[in-house]
Protein backbone atom coordinates (compact mmCIF):
# COMPACT_ATOMS: atom_id res chain seq x y z
CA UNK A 1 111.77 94.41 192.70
CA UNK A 2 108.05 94.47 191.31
CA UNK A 3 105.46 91.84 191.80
CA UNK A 4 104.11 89.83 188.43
CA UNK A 5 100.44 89.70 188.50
CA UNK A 6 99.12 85.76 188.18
CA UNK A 7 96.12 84.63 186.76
CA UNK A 8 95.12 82.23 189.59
CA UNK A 9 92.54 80.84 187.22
CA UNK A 10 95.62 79.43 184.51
CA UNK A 11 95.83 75.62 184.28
CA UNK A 12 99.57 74.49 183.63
CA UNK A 13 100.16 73.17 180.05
CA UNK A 14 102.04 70.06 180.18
CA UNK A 15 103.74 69.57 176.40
CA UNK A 16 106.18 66.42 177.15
CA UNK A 17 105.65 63.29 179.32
CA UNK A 18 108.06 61.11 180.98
CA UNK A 19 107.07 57.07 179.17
CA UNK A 20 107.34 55.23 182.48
CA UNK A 21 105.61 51.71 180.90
CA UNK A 22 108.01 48.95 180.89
CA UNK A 23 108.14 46.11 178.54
CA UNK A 24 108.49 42.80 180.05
CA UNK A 25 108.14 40.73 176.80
CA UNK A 26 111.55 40.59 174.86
CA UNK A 27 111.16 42.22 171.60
CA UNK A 28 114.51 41.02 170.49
CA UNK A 29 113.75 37.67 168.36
CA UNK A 30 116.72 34.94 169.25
CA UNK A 31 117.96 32.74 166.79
CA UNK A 32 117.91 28.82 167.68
CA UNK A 33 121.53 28.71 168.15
CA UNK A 34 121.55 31.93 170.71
CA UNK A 35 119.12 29.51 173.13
CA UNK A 36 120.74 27.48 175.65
CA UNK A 37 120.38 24.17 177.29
CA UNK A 38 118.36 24.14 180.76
CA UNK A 39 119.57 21.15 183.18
CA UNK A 40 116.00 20.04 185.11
CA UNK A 41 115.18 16.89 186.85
CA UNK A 42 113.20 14.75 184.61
CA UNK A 43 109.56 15.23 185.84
CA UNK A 44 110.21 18.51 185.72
CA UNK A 45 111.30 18.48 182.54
CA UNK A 46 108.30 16.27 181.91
CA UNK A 47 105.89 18.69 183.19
CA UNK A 48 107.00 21.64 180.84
CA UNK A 49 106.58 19.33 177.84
CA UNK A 50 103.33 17.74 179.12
CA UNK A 51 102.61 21.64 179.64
CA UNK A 52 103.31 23.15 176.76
CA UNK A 53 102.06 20.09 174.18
CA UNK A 54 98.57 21.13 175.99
CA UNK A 55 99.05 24.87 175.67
CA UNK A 56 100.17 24.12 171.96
CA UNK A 57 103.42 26.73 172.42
CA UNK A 58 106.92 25.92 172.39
CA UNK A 59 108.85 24.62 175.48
CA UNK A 60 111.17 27.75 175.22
CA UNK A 61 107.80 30.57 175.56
CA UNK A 62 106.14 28.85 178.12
CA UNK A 63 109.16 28.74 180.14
CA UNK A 64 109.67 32.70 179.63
CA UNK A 65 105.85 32.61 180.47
CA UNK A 66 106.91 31.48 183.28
CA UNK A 67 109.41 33.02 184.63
CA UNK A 68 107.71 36.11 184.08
CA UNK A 69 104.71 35.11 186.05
CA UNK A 70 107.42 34.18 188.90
CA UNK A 71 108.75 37.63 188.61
CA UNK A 72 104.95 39.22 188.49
CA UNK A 73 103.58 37.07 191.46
CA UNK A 74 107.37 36.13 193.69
CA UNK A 75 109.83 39.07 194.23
CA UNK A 76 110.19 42.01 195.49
CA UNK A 77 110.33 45.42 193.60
CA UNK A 78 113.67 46.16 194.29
CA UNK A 79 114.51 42.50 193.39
CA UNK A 80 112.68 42.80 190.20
CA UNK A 81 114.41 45.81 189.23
CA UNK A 82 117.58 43.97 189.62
CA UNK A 83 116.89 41.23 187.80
CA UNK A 84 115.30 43.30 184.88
CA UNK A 85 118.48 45.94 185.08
CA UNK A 86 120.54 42.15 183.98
CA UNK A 87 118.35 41.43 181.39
CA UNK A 88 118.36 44.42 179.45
CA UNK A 89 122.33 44.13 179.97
CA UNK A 90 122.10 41.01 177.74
CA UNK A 91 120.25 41.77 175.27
CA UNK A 92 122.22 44.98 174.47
């Protein structure tokens, strides 16, 4: 068996990358009648509409605002990755 020579100087050429970003904002558009009603206390309830008539957005993206600064600031990794792995089952 012979030996290959090797340039030592040769810088490997990558030509394909893995895309390892991850899109946390749905980029599915729901109609009205695909939303469903959220039981909350009444100040809480109270808050999100004092909250979002200040923010000038509707109830339903400040509430996915929400949960995805819970989900940014709250959780684990691992628990994150579960709950994301459900999500994209759902909106397949």
């Amino acid at each position: 068996m012979a030996l290959i020579k090797k340039d030592n100087n040769q810088q490997v050429k990558i030509k394909h990358t893995a895309n390892v970003d991850r899109n946390l904002t749905p980029s599915k558009k729901f109609k009205s009648s695909d939303r469903r009603t959220l039981k909350v206390d009444p100040p809480v309830y109270q808050l999100i509409k004092s909250l979002a008539y200040i923010t000038d957005k509707k109830m339903y993206d400040l509430v996915r605002e929400m949960a995805n600064a819970y989900l940014d600031n709250n959780i684990t990794d691992r628990q994150r990755e579960n709950v994301l792995r459900n999500i994209d089952d759902i909106e397949r």
